[in-house]
C-alpha atoms as a PDB file:
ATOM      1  CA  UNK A   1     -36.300   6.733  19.869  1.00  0.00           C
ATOM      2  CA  UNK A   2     -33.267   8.677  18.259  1.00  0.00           C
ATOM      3  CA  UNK A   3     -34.459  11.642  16.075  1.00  0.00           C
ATOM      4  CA  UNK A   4     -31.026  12.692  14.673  1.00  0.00           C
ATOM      5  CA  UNK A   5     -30.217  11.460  11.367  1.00  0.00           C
ATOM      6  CA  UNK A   6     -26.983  10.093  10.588  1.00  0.00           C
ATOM      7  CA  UNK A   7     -24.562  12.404   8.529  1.00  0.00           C
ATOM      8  CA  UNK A   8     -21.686  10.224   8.074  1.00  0.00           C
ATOM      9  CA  UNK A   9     -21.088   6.433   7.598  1.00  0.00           C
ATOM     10  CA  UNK A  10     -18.016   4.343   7.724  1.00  0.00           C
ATOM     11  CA  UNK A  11     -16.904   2.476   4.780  1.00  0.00           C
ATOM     12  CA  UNK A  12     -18.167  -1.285   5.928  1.00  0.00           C
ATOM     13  CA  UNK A  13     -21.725   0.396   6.187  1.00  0.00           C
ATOM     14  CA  UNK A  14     -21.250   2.116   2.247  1.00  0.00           C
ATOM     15  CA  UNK A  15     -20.376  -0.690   1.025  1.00  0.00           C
ATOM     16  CA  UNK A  16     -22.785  -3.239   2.716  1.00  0.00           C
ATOM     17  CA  UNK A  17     -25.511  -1.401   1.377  1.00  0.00           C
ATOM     18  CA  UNK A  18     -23.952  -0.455  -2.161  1.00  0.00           C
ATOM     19  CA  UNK A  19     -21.764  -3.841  -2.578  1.00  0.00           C
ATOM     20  CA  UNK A  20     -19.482  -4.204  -5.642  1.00  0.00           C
ATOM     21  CA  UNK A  21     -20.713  -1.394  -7.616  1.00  0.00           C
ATOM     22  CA  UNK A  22     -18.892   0.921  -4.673  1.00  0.00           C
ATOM     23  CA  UNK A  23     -15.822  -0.768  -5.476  1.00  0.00           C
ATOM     24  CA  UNK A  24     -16.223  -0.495  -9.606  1.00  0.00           C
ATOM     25  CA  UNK A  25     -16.583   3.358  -8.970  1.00  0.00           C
ATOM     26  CA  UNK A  26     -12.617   3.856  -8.103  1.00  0.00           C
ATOM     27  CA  UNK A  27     -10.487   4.543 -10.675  1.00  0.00           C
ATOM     28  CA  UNK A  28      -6.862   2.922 -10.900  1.00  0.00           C
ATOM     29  CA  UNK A  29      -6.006   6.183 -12.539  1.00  0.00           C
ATOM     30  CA  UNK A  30      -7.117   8.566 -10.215  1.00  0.00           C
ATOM     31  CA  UNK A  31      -5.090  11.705  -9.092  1.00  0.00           C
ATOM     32  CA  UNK A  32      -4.525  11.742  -4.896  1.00  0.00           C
ATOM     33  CA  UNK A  33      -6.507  14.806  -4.893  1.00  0.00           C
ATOM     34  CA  UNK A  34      -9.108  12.676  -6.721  1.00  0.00           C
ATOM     35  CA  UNK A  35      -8.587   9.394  -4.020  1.00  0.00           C
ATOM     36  CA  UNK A  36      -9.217  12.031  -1.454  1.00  0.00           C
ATOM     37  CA  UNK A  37     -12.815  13.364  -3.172  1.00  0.00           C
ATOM     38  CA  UNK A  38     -13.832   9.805  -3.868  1.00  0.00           C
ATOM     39  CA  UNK A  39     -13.515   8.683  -0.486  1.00  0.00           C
ATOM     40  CA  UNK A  40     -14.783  12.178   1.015  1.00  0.00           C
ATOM     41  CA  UNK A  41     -17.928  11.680  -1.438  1.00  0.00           C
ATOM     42  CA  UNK A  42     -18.635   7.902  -0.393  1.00  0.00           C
ATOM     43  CA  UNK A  43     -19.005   8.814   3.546  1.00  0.00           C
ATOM     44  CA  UNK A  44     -19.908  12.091   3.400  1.00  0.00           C
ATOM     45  CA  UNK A  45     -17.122  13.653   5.275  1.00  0.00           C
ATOM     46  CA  UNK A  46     -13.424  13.655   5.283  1.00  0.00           C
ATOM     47  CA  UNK A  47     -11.980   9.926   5.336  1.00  0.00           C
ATOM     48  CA  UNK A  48     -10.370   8.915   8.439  1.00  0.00           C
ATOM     49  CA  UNK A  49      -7.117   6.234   8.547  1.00  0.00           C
ATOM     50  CA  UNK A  50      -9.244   3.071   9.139  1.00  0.00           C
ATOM     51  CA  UNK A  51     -11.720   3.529   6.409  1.00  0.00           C
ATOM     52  CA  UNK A  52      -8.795   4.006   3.958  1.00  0.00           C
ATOM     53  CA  UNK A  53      -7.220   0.942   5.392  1.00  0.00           C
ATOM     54  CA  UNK A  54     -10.792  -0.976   4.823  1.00  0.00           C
ATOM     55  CA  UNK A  55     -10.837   0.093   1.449  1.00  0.00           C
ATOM     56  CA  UNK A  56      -7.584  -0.894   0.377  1.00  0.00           C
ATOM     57  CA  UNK A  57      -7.280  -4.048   2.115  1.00  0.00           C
ATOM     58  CA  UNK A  58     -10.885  -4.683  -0.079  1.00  0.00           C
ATOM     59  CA  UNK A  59      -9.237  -4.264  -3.248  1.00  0.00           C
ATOM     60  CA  UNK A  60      -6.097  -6.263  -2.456  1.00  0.00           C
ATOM     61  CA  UNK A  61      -8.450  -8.889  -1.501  1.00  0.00           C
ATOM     62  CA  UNK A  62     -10.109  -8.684  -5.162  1.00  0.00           C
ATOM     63  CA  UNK A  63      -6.699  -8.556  -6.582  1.00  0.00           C
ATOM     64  CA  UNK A  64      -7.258  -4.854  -8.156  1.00  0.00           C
ATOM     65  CA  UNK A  65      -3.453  -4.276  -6.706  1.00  0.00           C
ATOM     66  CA  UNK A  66      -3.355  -0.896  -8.665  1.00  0.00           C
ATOM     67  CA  UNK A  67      -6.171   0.308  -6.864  1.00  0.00           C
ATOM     68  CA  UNK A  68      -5.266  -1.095  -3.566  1.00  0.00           C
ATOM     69  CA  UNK A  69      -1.810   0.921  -4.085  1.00  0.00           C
ATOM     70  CA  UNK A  70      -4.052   4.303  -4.689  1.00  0.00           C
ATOM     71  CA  UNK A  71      -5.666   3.810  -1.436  1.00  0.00           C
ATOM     72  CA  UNK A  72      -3.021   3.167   0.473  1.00  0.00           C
ATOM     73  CA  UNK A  73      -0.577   5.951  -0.793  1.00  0.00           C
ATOM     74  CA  UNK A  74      -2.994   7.495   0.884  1.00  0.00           C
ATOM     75  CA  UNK A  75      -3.503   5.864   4.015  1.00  0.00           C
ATOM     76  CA  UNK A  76       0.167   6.047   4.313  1.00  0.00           C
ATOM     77  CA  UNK A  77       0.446   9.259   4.975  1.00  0.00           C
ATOM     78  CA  UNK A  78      -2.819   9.626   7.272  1.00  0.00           C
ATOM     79  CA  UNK A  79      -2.442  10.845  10.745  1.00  0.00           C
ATOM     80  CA  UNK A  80      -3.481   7.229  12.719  1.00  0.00           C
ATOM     81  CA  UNK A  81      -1.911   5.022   9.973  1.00  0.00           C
ATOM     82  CA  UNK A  82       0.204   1.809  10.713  1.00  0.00           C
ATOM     83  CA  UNK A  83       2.975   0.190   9.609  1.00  0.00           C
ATOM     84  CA  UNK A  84       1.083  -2.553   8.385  1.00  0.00           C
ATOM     85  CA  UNK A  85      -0.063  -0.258   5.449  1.00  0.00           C
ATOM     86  CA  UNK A  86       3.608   0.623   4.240  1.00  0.00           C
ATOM     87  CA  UNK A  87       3.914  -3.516   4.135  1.00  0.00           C
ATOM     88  CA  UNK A  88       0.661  -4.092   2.524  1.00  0.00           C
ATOM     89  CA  UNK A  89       1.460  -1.469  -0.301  1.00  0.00           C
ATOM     90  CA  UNK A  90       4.793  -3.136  -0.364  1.00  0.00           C
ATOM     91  CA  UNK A  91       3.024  -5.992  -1.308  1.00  0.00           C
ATOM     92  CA  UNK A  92       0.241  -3.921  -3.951  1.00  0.00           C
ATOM     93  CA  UNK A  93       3.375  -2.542  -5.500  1.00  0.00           C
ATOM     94  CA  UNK A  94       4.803  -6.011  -5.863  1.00  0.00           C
ATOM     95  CA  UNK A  95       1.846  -7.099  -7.410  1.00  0.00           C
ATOM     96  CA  UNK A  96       1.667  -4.592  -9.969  1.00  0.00           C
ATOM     97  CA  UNK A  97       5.412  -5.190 -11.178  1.00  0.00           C
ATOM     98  CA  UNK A  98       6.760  -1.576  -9.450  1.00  0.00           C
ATOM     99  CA  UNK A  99       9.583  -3.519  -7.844  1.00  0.00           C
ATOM    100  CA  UNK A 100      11.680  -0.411  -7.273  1.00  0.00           C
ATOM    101  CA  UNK A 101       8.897   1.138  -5.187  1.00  0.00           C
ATOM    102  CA  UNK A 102       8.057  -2.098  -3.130  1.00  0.00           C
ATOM    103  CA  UNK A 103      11.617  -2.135  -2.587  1.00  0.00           C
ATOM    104  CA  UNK A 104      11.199   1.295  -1.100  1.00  0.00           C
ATOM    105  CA  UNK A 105       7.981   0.599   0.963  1.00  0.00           C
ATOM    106  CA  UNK A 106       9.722  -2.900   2.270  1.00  0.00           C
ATOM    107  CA  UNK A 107      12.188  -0.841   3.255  1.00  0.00           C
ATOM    108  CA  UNK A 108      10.589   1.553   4.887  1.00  0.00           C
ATOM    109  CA  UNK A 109       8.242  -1.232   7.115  1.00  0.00           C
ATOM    110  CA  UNK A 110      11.646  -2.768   7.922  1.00  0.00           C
ATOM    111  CA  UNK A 111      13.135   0.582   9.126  1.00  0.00           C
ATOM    112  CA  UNK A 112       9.565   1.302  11.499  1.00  0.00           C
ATOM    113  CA  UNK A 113       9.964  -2.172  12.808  1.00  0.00           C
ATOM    114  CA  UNK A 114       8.177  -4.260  10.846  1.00  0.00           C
ATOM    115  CA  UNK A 115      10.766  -7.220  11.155  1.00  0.00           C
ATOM    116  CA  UNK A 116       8.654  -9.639   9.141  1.00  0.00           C
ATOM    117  CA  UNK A 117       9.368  -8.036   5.440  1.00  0.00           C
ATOM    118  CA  UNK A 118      13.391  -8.152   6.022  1.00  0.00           C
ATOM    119  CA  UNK A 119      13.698 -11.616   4.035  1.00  0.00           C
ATOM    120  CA  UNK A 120      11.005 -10.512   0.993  1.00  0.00           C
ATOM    121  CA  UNK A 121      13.068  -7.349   0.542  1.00  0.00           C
ATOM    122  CA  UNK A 122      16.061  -9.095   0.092  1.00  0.00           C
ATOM    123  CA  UNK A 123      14.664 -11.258  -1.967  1.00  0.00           C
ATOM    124  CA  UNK A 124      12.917  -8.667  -4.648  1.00  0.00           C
ATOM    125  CA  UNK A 125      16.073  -6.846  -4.517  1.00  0.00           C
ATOM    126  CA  UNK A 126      17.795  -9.408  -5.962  1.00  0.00           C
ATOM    127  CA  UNK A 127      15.145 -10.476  -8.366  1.00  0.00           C
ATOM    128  CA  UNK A 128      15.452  -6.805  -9.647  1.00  0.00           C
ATOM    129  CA  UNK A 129      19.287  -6.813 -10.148  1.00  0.00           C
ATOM    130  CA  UNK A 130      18.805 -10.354 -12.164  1.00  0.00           C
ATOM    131  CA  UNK A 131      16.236  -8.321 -14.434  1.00  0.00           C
ATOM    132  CA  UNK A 132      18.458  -5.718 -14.532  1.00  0.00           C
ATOM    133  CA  UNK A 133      21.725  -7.573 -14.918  1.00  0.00           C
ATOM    134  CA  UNK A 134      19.768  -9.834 -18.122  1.00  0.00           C
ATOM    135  CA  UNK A 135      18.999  -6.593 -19.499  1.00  0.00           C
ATOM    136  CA  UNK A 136      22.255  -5.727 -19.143  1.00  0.00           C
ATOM    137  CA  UNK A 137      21.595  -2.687 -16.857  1.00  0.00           C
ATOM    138  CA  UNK A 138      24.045  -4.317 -13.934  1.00  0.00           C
ATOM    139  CA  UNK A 139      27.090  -5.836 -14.354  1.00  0.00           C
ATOM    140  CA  UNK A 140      28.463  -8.673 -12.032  1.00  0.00           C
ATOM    141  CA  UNK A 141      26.830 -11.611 -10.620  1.00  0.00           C
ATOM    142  CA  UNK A 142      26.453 -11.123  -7.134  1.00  0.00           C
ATOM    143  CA  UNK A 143      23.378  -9.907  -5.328  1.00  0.00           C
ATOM    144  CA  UNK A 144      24.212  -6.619  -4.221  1.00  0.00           C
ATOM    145  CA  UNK A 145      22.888  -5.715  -0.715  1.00  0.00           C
ATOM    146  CA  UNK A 146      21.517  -2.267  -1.002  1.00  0.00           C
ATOM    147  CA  UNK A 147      20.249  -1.488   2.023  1.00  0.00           C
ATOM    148  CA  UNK A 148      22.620   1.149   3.917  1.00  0.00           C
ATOM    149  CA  UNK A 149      21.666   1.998   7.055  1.00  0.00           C
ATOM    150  CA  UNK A 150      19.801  -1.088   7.700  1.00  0.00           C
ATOM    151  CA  UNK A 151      22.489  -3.119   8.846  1.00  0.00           C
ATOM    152  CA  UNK A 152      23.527  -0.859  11.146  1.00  0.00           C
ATOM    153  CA  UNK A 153      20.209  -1.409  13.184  1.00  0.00           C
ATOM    154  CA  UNK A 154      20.107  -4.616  12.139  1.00  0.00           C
ATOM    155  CA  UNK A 155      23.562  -6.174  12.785  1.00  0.00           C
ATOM    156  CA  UNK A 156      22.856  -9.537  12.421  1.00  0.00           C
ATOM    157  CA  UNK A 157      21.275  -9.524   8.987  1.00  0.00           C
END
């Protein structure tokens, strides 16, 4: 019979036991610092990649895209984290309207190799210049292709 008691839990285990009520404890409008405690706090010790990567996936799932994007700000810069989390929060971002930074997270899962999200950043980057261009931010009519550097490792985009 094991004697020692348990000190720390991973997320899945939290929030079996504590179900939604976990999840209505995160703020969207928490600080990082504040991500950091709340997730240090649930599992009783400092939160490793994969139980931010649980969490966020969770509320992406439940369509709370604001607090998905918290989480994985986070995750993203996590020692063990994947590129899988810069194209989810590509996706939260998208979601929540903040084309500019899912622009900028595409991006970035294109650059690391993440082939898939070539097409859907093309795609919002054009749907921003046609907000910007009715707005009458942008001038011209052309979708401008933005993405220096890319095509240089990517040739036959």
């Amino acid at each position: 019979m094991d004697t020692k008691r348990r000190t720390s839990s991973s997320y899945a285990e939290i929030a079996a036991a504590k179900g939604r009520a976990l999840v209505d404890t995160f703020s969207a409008h928490m600080t990082p610092d504040e991500v950091n405690g709340w997730f240090s706090k649930q599992l009783g010790r400092y939160p490793k990649a994969g139980d931010v990567y649980a969490v966020a996936k969770e509320f992406y799932a439940l369509q709370a895209y604001r607090k998905a994007s918290l989480a994985l700000e986070m995750y993203v810069t996590m020692e063990g984290a994947q590129i899988a989390g810069e194209h989810l929060l590509g996706y939260a971002y998208y979601r929540c309207g903040r084309l500019d930074r899912a622009i900028e997270m595409f991006r970035l899962a294109v650059e690391h190799g993440f082939d898939a999200d070539w097409q859907l950043l093309v795609e919002i980057q054009c749907e921003l210049e046609a907000e910007r261009r009715a707005l009458g931010e942008l001038q011209g009519t052309a979708c401008l292709c933005l993405f220096s550097g890319l095509s240089e490792r990517h040739p036959n985009r």
